[in-house]
Protein backbone atom coordinates (compact mmCIF):
# COMPACT_ATOMS: atom_id res chain seq x y z
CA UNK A 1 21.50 8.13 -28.39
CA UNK A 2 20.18 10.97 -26.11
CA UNK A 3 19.73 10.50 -22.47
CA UNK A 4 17.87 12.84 -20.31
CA UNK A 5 18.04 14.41 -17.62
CA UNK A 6 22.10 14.13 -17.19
CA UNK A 7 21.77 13.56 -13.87
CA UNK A 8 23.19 10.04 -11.86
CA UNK A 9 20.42 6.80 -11.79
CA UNK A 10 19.54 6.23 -8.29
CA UNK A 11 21.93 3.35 -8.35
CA UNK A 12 25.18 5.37 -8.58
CA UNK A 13 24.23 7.57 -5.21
CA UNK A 14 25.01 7.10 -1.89
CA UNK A 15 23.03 5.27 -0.12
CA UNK A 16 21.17 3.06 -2.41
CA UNK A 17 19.26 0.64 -2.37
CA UNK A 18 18.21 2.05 1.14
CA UNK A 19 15.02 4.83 -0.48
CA UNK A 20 13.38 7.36 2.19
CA UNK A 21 9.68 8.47 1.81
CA UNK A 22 7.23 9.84 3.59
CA UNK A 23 5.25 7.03 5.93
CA UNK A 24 2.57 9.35 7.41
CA UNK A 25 1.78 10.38 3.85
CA UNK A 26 0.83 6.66 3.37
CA UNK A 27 -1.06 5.59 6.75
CA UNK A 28 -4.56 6.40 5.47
CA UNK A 29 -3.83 4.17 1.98
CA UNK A 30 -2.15 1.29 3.55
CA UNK A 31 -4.81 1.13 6.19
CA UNK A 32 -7.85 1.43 3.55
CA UNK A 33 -5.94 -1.39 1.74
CA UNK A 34 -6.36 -3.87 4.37
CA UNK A 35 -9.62 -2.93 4.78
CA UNK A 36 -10.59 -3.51 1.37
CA UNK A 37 -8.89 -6.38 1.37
CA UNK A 38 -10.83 -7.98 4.40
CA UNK A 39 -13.58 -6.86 3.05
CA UNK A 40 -12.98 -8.92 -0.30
CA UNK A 41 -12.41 -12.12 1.45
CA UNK A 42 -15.71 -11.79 3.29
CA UNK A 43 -17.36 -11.48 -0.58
CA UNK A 44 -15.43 -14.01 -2.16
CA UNK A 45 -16.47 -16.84 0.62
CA UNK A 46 -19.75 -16.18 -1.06
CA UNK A 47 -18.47 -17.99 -4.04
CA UNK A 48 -17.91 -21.65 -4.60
CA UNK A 49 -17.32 -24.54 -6.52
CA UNK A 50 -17.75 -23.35 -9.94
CA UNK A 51 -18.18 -19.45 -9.31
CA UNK A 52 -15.36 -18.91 -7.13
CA UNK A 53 -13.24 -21.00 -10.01
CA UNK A 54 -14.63 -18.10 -12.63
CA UNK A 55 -13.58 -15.55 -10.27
CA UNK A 56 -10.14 -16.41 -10.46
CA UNK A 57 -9.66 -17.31 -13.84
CA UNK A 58 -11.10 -14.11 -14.80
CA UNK A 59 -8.90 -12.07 -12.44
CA UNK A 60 -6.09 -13.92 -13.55
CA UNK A 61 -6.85 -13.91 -17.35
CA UNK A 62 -7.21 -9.84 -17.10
CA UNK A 63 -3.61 -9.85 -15.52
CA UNK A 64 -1.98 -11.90 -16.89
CA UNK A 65 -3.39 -9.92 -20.73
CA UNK A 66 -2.99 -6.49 -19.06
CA UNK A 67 0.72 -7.31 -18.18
CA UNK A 68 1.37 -8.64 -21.85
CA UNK A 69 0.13 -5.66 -22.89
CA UNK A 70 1.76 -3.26 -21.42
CA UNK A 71 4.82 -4.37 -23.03
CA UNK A 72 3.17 -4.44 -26.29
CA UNK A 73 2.48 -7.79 -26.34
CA UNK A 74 -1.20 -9.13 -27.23
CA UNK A 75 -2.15 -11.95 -26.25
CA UNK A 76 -5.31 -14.47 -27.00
CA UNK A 77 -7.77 -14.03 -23.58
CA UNK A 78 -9.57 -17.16 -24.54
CA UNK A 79 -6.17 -19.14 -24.65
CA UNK A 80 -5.01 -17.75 -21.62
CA UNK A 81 -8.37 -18.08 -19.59
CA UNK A 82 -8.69 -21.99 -20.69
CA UNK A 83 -4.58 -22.30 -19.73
CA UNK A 84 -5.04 -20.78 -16.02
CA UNK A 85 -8.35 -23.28 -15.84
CA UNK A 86 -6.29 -25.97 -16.86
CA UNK A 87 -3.52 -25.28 -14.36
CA UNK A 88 -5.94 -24.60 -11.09
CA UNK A 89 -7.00 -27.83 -12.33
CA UNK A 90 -10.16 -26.86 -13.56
CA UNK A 91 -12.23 -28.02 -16.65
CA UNK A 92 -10.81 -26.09 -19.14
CA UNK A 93 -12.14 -26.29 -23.21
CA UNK A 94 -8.38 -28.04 -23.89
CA UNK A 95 -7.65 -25.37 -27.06
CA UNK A 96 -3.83 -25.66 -27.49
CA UNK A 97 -1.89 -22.49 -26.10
CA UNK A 98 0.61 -20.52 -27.69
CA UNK A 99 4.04 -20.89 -25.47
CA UNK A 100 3.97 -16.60 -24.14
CA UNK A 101 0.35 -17.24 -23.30
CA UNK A 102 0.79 -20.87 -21.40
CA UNK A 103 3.98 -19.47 -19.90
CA UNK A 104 2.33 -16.02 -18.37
CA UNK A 105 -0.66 -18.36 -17.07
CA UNK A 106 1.65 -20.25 -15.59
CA UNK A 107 3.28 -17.33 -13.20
CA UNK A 108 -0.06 -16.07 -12.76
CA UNK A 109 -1.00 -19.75 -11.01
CA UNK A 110 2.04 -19.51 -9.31
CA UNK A 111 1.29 -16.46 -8.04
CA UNK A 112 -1.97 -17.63 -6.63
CA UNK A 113 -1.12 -21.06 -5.28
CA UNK A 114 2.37 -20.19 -3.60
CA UNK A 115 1.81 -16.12 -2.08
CA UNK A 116 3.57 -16.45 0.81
CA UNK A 117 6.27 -18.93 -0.38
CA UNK A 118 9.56 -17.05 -0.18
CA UNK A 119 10.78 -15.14 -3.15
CA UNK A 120 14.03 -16.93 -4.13
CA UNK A 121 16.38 -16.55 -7.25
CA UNK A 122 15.02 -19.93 -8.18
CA UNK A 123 11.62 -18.58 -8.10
CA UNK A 124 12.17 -15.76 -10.72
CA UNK A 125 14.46 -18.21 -13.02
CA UNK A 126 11.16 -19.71 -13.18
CA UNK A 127 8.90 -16.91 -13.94
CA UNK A 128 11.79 -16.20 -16.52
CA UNK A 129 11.85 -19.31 -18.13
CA UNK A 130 7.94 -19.53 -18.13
CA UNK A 131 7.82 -16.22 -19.67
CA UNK A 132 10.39 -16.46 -22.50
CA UNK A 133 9.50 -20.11 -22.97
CA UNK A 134 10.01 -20.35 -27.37
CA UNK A 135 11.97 -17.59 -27.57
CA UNK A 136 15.27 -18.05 -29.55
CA UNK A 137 16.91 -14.38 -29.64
CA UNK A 138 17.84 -14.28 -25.68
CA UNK A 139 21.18 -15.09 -24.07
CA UNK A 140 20.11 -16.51 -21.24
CA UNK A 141 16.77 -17.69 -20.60
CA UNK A 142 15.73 -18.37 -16.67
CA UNK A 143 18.86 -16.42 -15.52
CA UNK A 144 20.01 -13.32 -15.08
CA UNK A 145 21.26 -11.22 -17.74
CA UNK A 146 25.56 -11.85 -18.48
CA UNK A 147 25.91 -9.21 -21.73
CA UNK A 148 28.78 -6.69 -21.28
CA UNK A 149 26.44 -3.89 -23.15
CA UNK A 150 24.66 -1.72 -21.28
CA UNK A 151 20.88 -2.18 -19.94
CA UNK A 152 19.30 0.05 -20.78
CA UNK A 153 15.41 1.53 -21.40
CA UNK A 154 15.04 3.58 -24.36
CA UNK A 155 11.86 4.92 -26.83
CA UNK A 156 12.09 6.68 -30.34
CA UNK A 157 13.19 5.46 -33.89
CA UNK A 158 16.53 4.28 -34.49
CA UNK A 159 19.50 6.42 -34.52
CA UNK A 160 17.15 8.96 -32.58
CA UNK A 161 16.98 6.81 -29.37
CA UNK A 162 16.42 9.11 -25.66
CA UNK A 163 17.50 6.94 -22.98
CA UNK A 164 15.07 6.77 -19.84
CA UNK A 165 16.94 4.63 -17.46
CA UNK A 166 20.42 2.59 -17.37
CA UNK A 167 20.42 0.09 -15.18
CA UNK A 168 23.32 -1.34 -13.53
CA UNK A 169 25.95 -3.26 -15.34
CA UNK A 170 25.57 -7.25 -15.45
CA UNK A 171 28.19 -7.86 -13.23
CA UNK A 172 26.49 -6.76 -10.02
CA UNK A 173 23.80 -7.90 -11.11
CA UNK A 174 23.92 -11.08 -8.80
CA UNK A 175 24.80 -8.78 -5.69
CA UNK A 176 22.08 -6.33 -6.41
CA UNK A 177 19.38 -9.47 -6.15
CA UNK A 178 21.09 -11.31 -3.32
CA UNK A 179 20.41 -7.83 -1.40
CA UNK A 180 17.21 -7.13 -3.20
CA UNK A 181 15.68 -10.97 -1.97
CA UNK A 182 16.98 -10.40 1.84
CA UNK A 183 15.20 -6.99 2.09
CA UNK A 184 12.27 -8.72 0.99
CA UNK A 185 12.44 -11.67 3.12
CA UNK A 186 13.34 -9.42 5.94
CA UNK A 187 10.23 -7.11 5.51
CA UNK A 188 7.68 -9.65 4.86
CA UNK A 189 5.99 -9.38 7.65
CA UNK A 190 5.41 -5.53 7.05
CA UNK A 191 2.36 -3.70 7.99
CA UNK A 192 2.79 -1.33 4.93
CA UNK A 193 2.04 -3.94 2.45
CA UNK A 194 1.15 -0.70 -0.09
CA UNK A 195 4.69 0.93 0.07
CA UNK A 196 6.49 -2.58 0.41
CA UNK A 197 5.24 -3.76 -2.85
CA UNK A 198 6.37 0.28 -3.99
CA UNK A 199 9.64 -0.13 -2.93
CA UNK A 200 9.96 -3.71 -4.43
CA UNK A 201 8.49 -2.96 -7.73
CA UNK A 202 10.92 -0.15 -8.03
CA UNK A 203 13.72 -1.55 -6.93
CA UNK A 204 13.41 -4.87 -9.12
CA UNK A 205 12.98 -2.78 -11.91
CA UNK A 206 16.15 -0.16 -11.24
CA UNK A 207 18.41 -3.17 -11.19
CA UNK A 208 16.59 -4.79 -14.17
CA UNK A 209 18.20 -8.39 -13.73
CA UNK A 210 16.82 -10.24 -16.93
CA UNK A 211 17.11 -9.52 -20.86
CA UNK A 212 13.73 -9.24 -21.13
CA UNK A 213 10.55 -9.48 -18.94
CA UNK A 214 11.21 -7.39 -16.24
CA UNK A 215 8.56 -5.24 -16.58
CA UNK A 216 6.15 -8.34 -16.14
CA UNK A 217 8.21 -10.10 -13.40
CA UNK A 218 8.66 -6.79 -11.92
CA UNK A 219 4.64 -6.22 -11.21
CA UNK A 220 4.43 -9.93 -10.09
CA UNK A 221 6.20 -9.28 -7.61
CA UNK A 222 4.21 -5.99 -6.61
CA UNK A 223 1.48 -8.63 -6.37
CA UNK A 224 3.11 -10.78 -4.45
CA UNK A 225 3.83 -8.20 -1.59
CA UNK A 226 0.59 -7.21 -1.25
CA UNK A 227 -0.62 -10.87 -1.02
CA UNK A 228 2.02 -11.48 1.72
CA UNK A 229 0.44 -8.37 3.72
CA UNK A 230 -3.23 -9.37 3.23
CA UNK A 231 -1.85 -12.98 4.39
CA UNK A 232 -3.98 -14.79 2.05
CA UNK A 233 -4.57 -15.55 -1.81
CA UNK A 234 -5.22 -12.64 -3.90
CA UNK A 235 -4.88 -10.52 -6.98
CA UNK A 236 -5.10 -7.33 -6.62
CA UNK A 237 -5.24 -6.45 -10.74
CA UNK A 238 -2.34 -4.29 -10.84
CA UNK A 239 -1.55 -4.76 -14.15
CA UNK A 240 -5.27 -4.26 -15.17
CA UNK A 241 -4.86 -0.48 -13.31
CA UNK A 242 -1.36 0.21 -14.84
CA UNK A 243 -2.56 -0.67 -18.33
CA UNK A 244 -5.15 1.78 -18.17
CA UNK A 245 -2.30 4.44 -16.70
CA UNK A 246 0.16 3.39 -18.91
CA UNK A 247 1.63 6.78 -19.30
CA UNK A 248 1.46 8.12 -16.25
CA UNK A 249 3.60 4.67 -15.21
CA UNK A 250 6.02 4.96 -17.10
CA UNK A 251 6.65 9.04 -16.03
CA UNK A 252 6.66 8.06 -12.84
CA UNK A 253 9.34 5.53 -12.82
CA UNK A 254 11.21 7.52 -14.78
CA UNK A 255 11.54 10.38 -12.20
CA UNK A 256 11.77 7.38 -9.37
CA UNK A 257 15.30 5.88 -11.09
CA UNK A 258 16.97 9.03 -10.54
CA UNK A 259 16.23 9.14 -7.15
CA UNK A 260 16.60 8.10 -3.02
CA UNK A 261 13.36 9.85 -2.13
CA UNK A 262 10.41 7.24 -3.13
CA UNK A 263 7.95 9.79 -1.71
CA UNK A 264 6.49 10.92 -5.04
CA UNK A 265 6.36 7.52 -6.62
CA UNK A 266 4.30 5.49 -3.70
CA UNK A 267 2.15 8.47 -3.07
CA UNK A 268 1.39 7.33 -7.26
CA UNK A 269 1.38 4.21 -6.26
CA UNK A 270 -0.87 3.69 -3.22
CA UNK A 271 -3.55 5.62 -5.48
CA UNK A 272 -3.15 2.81 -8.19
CA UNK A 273 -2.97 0.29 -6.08
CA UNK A 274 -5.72 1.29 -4.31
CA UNK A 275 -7.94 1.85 -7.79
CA UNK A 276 -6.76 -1.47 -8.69
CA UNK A 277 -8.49 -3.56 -5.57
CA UNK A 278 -11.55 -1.36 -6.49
CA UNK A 279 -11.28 -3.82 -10.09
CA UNK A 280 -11.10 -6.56 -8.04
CA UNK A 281 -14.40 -5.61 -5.99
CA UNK A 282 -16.39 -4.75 -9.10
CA UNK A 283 -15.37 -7.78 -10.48
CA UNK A 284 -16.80 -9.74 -7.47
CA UNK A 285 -19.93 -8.00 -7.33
CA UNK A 286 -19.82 -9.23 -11.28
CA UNK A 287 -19.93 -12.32 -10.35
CA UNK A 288 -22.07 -12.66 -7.56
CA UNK A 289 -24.62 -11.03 -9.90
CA UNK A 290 -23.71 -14.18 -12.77
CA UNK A 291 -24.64 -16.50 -10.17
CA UNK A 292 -28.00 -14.71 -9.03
CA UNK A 293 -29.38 -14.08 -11.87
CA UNK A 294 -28.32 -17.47 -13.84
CA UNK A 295 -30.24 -18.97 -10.28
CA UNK A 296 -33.17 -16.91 -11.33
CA UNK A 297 -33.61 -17.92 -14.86
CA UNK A 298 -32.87 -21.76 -13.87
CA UNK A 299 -35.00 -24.12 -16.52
CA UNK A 300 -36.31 -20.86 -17.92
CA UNK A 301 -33.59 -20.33 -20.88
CA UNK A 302 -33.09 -22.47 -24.00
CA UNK A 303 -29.82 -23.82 -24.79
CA UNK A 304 -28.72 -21.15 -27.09
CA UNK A 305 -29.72 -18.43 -24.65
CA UNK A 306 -28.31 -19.69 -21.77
CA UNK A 307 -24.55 -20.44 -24.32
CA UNK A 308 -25.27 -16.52 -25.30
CA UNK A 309 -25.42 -15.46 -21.65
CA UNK A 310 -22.41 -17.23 -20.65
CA UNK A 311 -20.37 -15.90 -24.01
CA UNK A 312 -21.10 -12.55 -22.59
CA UNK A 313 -20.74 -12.87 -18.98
CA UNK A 314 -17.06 -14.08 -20.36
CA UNK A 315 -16.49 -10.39 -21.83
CA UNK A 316 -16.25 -9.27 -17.97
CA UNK A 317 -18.18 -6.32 -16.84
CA UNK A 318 -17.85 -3.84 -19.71
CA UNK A 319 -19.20 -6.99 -21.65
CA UNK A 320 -19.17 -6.55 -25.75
CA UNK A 321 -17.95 -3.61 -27.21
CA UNK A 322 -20.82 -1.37 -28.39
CA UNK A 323 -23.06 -4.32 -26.96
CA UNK A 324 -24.53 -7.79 -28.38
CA UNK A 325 -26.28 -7.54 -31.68
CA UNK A 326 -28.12 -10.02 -32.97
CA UNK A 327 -25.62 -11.17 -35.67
CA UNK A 328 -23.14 -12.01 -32.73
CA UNK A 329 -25.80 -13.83 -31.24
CA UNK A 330 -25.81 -15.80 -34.56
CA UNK A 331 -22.41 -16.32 -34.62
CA UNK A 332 -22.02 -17.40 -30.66
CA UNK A 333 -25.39 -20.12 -31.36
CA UNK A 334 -26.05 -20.85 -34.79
CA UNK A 335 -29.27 -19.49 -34.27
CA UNK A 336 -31.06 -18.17 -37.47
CA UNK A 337 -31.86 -14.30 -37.88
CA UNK A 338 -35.46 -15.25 -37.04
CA UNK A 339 -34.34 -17.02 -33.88
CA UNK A 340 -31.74 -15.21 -32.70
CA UNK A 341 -34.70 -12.32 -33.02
CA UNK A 342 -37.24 -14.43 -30.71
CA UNK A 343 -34.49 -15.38 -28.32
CA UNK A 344 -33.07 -11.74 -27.56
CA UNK A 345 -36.83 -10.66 -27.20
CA UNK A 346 -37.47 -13.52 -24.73
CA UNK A 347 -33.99 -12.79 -22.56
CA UNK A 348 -35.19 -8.98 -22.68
CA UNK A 349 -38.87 -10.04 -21.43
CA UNK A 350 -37.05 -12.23 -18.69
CA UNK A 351 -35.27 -9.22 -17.76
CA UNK A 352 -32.10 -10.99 -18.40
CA UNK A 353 -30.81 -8.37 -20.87
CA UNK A 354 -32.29 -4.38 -22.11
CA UNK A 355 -32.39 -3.38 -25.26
CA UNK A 356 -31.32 -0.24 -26.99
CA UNK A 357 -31.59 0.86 -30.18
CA UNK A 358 -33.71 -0.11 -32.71
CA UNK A 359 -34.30 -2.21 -36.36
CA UNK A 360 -30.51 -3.35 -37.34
CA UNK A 361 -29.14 -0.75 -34.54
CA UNK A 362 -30.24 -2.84 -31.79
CA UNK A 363 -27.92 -3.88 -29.12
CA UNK A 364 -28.32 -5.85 -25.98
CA UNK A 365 -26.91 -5.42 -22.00
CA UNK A 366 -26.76 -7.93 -19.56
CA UNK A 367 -29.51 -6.18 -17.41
CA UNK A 368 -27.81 -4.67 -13.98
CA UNK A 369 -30.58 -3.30 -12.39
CA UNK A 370 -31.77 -4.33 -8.48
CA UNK A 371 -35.05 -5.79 -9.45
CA UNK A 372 -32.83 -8.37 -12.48
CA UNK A 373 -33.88 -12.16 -11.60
């Protein structure tokens, strides 16, 4: 097993946990943060009832699949969408849900009914447990790692393993959190909400507490620090940037667990973070533009178009892959090729949808432009 560099994990210097950066580097992001974010509540108390309940399960569903995959885990969307509904107790289509998919919309629910409770070791035990619910190859399940091996994250085949991080051994494990929780109780009320939930991210994962789902617990708790600065409910669809970064992630906290100086990382950071709230404002706009122009076309669609148009609104704003064709309308209505012909020609003469393409190569957009119903 290889490890690189052979330099000492910010763990074993002096001085840690206590990192330094650079906090004029950061003023402009953390203050364009909370203006984003007041911004966003001002939107989403344009939503209600049923649209403001879409919002959030589709927020939530793209998290709570981005952070899945990220650690290579893929997950059902519909499952996971219906289990958040059920949860924020929504109507929900009842499909029964996997155990990793009901457990990750669990935290996610958490996460968005309980922002500013404190975090507590009782609190992650539970994110754990929800996580690894089914799982029959851990230890210790809701609790903190106890094996005498070390932690350790590694990539390559076996036998030909490089070693990217060690983290400390189990035993301090339960002094590593009890300081890592009172730093974050103490610095709740923070007005750097972008390099708090840096710092915390970071540090939760340098110490590494659990057998497995750090990574996931570890950018749930990003979340939850940038709720706590925005003071309010949110999701700020880290996981749905970081998936899409992956790499660049992973390279970065790579070069952050060998040092104090967390300059580098949360200049990385406040950009991603940053990108990530501009998901979260698309995806508003998305749904304000569901609910204006399903208002528009009220008593004007047939029951299979109207059971299309919600199918696809479902996809999120990149909608279907390559776009709806006609046989997909088939499949999503039971609509005949005849029909499903008519129908798509209707929602395009509505201005519901455009067309491209042409013959078998046609494919269908839910239509974005200003002058849409």
């Amino acid at each position: 097993m290889r490890q690189i560099p052979l330099t000492p994990w910010n763990w074993q210097l002096e001085g840690w946990p206590d990192f330094a950066y650079d906090r004029e580097a950061l003023v402009r992001s953390e203050a364009r943060f909370l203006r984003h974010g007041g911004e966003g509540v001002g939107v989403f108390k344009h939503l209600v009832g049923e649209s403001g309940r879409e919002f959030i399960a589709d927020a939530a569903t793209s998290e709570a699949v981005s952070t899945s995959a990220i650690e290579g885990e893929t997950l059902n969307r519909a499952s996971v969408r219906s289990s958040i509904l059920r949860h924020l107790g929504a109507p929900s289509d009842g499909r029964s849900v996997a155990p990793r998919e009901e457990g990750v919309a669990r935290m996610m629910v958490d996460l968005l009914r309980s922002p500013i409770e404190e975090l507590t070791h009782g609190r992650l035990w539970n994110w754990h447990g929800m996580l690894m619910a089914g799982r029959r190859d851990l230890a210790v399940i809701g609790g903190y790692r106890v094996h005498q091996e070390p932690m350790r994250v590694v990539s390559g085949a076996v036998g030909h393993e490089v070693v990217h991080f060690e983290a400390p051994p189990s035993g301090r494990v339960p002094s590593e959190m009890e300081r890592f929780l009172g730093w974050f109780s103490e610095t709740k009320g923070s007005a750097t909400p972008v390099a708090r939930s840096g710092l915390a991210h970071l540090r939760f994962e340098c110490v590494h507490p659990f057998e497995d789902g750090n990574g996931r617990i570890g950018r749930a708790i990003a979340e939850l620090a940038l709720a706590q600065g925005l003071g309010h409910p949110c999701l700020t669809m880290l996981s749905s940037e970081i998936e899409a970064r992956q790499r660049d992630y992973y390279a970065h906290l790579e070069r952050a667990g060998r040092s104090l100086d967390a300059t580098d990382w949360l200049l990385w950071w406040a950009e991603m973070v940053l990108a990530a709230q501009q998901r979260v404002s698309a995806l508003l706009e998305f749904v304000l533009f569901k609910v204006r122009l399903l208002d528009g076309l009220k008593d004007r669609l047939n029951p299979r178009q109207e059971k299309a148009l919600l199918r696809v609104f479902r996809e999120g704003p990149a909608g279907f892959t390559g776009g709806l064709s006609s046989k997909n309308y088939q499949t999503i209505t039971g609509a005949s090729p005849a029909t499903a012909g008519r129908d798509l020609s209707e929602l395009v003469a509505l201005g519901a949808m455009i067309r491209t393409g042409v013959g078998k190569g046609s494919r269908y957009w839910l239509n974005r432009a200003q002058d849409a119903p």
